[in-house]
PDB file of N, CA and C in Angstrom:
ATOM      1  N   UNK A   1      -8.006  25.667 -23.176  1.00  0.00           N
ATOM      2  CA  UNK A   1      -8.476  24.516 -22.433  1.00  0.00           C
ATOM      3  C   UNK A   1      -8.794  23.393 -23.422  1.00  0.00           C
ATOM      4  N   UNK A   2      -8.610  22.457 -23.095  1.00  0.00           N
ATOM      5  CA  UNK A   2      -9.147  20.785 -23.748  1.00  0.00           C
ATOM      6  C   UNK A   2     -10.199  20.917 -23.985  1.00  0.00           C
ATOM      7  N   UNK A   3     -11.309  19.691 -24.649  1.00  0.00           N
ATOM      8  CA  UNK A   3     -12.260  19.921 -24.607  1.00  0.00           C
ATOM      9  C   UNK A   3     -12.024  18.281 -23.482  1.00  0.00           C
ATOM     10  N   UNK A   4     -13.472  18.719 -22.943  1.00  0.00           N
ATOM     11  CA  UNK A   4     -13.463  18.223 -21.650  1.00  0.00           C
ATOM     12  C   UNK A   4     -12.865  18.537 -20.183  1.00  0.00           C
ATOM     13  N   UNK A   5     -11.905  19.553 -20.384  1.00  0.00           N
ATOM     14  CA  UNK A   5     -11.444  20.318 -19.454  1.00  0.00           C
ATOM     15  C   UNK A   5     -11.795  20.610 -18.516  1.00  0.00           C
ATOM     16  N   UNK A   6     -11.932  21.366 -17.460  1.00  0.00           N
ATOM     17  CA  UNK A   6     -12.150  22.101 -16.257  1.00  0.00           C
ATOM     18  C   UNK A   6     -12.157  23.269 -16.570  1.00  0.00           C
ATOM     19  N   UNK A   7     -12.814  24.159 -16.838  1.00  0.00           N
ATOM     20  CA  UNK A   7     -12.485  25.928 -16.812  1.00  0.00           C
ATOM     21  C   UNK A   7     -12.876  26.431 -15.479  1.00  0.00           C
ATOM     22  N   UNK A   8     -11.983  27.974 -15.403  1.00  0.00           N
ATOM     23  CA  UNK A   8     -11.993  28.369 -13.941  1.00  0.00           C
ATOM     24  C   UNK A   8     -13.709  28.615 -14.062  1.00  0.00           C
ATOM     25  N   UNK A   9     -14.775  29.101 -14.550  1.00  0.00           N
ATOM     26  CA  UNK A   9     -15.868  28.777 -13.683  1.00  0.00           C
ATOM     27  C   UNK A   9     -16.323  27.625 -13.325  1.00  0.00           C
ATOM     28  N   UNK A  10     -16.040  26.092 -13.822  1.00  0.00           N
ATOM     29  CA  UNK A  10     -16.600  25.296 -13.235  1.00  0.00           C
ATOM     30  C   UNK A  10     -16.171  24.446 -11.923  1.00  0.00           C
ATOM     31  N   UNK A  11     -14.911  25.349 -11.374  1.00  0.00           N
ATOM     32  CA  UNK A  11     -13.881  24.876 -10.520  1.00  0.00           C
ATOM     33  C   UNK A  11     -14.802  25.559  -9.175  1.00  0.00           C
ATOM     34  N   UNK A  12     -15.601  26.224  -9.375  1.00  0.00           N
ATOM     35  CA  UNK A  12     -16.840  26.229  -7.810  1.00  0.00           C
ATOM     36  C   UNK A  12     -17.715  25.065  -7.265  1.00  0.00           C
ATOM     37  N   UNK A  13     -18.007  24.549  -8.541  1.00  0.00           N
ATOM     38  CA  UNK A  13     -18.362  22.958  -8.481  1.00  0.00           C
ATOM     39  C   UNK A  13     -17.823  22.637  -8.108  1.00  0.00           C
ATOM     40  N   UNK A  14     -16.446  21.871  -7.865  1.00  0.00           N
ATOM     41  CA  UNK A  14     -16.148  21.037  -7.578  1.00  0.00           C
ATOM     42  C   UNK A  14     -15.738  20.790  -5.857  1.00  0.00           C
ATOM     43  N   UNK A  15     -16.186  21.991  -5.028  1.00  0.00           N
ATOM     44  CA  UNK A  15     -16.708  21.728  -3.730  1.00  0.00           C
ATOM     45  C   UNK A  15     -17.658  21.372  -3.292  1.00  0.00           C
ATOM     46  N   UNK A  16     -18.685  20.943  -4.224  1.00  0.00           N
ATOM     47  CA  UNK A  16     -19.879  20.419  -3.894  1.00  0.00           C
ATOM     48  C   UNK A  16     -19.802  19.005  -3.772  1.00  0.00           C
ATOM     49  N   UNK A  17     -18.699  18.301  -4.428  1.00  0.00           N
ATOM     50  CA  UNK A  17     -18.361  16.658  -3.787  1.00  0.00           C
ATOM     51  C   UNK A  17     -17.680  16.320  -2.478  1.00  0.00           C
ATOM     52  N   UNK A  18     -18.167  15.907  -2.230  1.00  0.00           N
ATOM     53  CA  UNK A  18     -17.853  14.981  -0.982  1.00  0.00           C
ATOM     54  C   UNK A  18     -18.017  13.831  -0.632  1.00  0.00           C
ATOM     55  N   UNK A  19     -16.636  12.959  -0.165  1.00  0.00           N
ATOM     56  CA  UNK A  19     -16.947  11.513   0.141  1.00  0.00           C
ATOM     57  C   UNK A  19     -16.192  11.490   1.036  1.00  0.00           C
ATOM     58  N   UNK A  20     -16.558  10.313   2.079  1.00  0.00           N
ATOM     59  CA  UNK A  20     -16.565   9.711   3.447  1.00  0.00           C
ATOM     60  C   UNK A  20     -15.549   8.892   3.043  1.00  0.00           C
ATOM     61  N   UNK A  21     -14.640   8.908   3.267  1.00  0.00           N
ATOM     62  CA  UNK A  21     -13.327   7.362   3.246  1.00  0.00           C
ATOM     63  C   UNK A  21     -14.218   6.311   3.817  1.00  0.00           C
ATOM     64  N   UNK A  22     -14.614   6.450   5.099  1.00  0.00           N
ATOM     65  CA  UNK A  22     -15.506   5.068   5.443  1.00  0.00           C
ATOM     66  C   UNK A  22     -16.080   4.725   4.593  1.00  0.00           C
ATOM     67  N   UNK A  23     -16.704   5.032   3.455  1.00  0.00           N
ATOM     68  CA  UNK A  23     -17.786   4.817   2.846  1.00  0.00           C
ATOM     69  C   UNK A  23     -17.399   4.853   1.574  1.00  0.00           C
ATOM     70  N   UNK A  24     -16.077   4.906   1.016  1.00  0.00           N
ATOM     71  CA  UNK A  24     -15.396   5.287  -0.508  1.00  0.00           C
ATOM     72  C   UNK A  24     -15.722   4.345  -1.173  1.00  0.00           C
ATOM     73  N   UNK A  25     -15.448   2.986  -0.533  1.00  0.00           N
ATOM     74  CA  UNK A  25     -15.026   1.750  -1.128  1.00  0.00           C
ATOM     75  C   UNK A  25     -16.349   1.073  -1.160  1.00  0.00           C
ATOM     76  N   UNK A  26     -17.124   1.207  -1.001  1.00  0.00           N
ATOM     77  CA  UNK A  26     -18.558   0.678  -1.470  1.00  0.00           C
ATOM     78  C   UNK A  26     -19.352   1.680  -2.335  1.00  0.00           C
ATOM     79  N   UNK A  27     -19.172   2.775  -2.305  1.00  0.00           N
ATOM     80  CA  UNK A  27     -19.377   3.641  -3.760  1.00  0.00           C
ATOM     81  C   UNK A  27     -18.336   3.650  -4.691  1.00  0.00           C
ATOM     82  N   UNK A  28     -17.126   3.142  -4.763  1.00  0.00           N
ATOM     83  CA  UNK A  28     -16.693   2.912  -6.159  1.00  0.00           C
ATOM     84  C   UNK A  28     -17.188   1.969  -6.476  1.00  0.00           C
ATOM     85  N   UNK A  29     -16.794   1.021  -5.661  1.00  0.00           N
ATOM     86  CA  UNK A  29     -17.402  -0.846  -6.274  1.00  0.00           C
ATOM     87  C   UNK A  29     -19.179  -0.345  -6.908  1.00  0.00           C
ATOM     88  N   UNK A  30     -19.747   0.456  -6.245  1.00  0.00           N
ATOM     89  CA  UNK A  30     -21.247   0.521  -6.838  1.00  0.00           C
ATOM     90  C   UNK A  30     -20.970   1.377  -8.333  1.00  0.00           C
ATOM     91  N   UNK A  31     -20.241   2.435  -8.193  1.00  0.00           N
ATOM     92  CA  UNK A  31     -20.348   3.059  -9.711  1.00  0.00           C
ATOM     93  C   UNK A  31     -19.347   2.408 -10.538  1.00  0.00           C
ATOM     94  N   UNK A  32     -18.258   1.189  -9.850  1.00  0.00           N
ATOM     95  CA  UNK A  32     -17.145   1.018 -11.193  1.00  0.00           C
ATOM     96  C   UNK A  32     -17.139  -0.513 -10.187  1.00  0.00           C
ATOM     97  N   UNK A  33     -18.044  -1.432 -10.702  1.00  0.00           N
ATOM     98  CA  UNK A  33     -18.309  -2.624 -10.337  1.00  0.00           C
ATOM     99  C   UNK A  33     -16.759  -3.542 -10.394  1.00  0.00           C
ATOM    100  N   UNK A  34     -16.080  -3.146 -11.510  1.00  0.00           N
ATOM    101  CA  UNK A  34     -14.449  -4.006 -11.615  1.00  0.00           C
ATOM    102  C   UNK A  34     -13.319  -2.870 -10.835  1.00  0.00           C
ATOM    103  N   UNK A  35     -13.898  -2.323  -9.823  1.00  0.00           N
ATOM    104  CA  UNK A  35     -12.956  -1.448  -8.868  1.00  0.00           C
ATOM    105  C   UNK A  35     -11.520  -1.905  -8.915  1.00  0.00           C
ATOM    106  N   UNK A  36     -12.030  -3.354  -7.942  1.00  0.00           N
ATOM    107  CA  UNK A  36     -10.976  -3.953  -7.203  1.00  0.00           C
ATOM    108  C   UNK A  36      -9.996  -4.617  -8.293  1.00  0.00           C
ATOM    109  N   UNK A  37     -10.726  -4.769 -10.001  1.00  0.00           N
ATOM    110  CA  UNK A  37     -10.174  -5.527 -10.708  1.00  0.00           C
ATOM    111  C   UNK A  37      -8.523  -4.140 -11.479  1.00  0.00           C
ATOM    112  N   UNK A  38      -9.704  -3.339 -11.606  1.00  0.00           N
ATOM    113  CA  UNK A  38      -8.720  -1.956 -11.818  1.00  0.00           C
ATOM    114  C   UNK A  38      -7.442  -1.679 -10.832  1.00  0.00           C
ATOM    115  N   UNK A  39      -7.811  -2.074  -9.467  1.00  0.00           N
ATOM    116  CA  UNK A  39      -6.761  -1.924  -8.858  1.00  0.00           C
ATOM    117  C   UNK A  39      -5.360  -2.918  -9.167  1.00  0.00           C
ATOM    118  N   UNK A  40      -5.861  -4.070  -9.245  1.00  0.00           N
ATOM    119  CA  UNK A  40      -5.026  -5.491  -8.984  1.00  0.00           C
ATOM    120  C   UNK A  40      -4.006  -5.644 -10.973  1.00  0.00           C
ATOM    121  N   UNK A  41      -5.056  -4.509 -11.711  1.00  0.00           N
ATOM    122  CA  UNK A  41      -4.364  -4.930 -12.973  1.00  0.00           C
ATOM    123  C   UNK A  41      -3.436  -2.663 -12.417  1.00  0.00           C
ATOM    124  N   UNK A  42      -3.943  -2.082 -12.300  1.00  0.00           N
ATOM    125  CA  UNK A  42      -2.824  -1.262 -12.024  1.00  0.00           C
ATOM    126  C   UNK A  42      -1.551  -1.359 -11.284  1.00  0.00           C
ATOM    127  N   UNK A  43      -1.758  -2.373 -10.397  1.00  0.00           N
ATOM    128  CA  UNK A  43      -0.367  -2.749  -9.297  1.00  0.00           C
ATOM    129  C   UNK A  43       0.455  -4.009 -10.668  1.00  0.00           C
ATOM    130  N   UNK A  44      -0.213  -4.949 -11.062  1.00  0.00           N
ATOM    131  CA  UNK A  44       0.253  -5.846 -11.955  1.00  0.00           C
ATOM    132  C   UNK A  44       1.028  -5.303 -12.987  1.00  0.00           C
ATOM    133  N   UNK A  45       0.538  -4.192 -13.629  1.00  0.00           N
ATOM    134  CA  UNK A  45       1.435  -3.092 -14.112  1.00  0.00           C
ATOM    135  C   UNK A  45       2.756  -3.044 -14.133  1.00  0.00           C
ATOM    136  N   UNK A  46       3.098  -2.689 -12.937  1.00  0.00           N
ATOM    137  CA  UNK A  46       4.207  -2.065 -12.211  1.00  0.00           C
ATOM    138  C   UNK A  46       4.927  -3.370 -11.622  1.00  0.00           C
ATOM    139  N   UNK A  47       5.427  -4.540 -12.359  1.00  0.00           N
ATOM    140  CA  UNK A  47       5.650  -4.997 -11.765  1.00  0.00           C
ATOM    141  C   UNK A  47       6.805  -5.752 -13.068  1.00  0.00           C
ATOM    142  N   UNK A  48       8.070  -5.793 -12.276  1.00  0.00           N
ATOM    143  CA  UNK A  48       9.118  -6.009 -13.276  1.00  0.00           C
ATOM    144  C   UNK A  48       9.801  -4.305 -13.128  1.00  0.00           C
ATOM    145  N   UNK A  49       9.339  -3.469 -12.704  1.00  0.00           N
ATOM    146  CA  UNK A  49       9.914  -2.135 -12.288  1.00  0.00           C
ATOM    147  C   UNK A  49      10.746  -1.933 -11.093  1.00  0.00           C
ATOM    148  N   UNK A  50      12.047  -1.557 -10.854  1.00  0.00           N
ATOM    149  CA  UNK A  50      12.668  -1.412  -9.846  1.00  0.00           C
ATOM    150  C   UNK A  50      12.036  -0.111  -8.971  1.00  0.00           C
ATOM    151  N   UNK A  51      11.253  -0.191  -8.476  1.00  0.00           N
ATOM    152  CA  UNK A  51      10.724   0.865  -7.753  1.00  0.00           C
ATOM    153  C   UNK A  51      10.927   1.226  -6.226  1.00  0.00           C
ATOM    154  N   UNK A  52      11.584   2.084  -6.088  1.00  0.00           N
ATOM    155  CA  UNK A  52      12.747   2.529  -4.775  1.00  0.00           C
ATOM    156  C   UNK A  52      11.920   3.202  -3.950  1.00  0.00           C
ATOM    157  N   UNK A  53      11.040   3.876  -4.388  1.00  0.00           N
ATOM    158  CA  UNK A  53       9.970   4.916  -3.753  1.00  0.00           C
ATOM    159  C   UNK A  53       8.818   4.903  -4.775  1.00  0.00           C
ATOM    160  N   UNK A  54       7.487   5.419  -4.032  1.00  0.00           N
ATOM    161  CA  UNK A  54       6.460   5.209  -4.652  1.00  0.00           C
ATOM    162  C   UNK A  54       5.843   6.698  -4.233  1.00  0.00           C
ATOM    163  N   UNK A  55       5.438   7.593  -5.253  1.00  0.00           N
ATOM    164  CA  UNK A  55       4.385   8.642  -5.060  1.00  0.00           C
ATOM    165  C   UNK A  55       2.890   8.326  -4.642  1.00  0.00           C
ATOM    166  N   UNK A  56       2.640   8.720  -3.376  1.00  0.00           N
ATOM    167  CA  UNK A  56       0.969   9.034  -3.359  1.00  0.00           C
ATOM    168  C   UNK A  56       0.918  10.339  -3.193  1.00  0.00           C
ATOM    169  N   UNK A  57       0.450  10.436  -4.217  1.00  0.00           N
ATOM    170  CA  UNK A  57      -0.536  12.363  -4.829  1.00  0.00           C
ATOM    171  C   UNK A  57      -1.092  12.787  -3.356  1.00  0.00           C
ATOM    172  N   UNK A  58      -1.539  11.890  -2.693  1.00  0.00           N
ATOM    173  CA  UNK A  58      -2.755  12.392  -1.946  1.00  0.00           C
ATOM    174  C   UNK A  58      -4.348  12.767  -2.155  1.00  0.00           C
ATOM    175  N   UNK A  59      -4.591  12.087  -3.092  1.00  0.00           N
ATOM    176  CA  UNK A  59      -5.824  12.740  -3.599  1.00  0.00           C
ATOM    177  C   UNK A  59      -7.052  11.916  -3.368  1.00  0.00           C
ATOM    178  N   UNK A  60      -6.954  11.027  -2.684  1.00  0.00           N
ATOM    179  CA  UNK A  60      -7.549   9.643  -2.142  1.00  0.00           C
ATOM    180  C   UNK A  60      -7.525   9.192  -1.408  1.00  0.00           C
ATOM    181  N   UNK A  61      -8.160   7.763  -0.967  1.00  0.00           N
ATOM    182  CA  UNK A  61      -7.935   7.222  -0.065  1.00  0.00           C
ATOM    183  C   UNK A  61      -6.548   6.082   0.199  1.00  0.00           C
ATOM    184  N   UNK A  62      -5.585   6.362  -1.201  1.00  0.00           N
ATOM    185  CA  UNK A  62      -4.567   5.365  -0.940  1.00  0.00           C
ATOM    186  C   UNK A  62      -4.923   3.805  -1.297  1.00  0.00           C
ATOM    187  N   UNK A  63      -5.945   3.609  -2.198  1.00  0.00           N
ATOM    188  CA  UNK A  63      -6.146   2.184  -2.525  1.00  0.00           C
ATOM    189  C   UNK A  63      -5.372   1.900  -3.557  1.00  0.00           C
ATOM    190  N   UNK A  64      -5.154   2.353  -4.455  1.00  0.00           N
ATOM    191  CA  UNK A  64      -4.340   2.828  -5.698  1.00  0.00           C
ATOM    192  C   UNK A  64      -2.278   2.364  -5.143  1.00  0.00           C
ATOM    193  N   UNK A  65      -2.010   3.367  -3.967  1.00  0.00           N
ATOM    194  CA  UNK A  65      -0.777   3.328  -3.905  1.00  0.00           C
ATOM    195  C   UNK A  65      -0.658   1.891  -2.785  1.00  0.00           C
ATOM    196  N   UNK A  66      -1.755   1.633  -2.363  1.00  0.00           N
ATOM    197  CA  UNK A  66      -1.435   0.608  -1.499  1.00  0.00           C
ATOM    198  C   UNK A  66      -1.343  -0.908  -2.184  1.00  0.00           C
ATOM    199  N   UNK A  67      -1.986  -0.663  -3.343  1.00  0.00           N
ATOM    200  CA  UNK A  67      -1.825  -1.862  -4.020  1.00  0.00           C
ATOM    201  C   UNK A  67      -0.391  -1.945  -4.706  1.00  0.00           C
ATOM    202  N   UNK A  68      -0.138  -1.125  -4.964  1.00  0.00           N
ATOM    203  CA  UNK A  68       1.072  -0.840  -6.000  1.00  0.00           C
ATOM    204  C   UNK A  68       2.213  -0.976  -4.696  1.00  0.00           C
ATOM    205  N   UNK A  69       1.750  -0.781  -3.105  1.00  0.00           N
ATOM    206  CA  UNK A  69       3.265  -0.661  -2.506  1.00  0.00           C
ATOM    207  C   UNK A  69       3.073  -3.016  -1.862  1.00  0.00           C
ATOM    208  N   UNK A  70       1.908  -3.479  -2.489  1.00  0.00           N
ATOM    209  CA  UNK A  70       2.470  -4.340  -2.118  1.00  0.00           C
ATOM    210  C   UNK A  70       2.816  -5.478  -2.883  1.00  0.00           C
ATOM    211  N   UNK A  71       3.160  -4.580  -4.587  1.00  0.00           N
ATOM    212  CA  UNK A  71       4.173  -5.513  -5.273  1.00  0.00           C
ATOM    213  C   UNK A  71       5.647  -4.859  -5.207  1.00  0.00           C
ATOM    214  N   UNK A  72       5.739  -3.703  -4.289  1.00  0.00           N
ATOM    215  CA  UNK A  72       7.058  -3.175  -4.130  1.00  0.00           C
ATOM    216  C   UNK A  72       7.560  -2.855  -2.941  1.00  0.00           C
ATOM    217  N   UNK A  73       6.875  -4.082  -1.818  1.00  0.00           N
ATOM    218  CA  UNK A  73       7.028  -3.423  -0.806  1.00  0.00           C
ATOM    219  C   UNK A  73       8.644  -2.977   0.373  1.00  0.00           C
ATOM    220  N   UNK A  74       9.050  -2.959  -0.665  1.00  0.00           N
ATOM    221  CA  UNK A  74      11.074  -2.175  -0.200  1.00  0.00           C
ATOM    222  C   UNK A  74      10.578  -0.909  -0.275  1.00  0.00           C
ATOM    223  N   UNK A  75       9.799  -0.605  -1.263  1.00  0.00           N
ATOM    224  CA  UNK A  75       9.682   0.892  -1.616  1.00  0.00           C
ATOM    225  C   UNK A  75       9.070   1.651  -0.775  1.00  0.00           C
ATOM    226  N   UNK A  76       8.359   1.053   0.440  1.00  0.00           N
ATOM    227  CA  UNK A  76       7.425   1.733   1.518  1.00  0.00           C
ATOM    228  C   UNK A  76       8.338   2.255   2.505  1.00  0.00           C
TER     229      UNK A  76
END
């Protein structure tokens, strides 16, 4: 394992989080105040990329791929 890793005992933890989609987007902006800025420079990124299709992991609420599908939006 990495250091900083996950090992299989601390993977019981990690059912103890839980977040509300209603409620996602005002607890990131509270713990990562440049949220929205993170988003707008991750889509800015990707841009000059021929992108045909776009992966969402699923692991979220889709703010991430929604920004990114609307500098590519053919790719949706």
């Amino acid at each position: 394992m990495q250091p900083g890793g996950v090992g299989v005992s601390d993977q019981a933890g990690a059912a103890q989080y839980h977040f509300d989609p209603a409620t996602y987007l005002t607890m990131m902006l509270a713990e990562v105040p440049a949220y929205r800025d993170l988003q707008r420079h991750v889509a800015q990124a990707t841009t000059g990329i021929d992108a045909g299709s776009i992966l969402e992991l699923g692991v979220g609420t889709g703010e991430t791929a929604a920004a990114v599908l609307a500098v590519h939006p053919a790719a949706g």
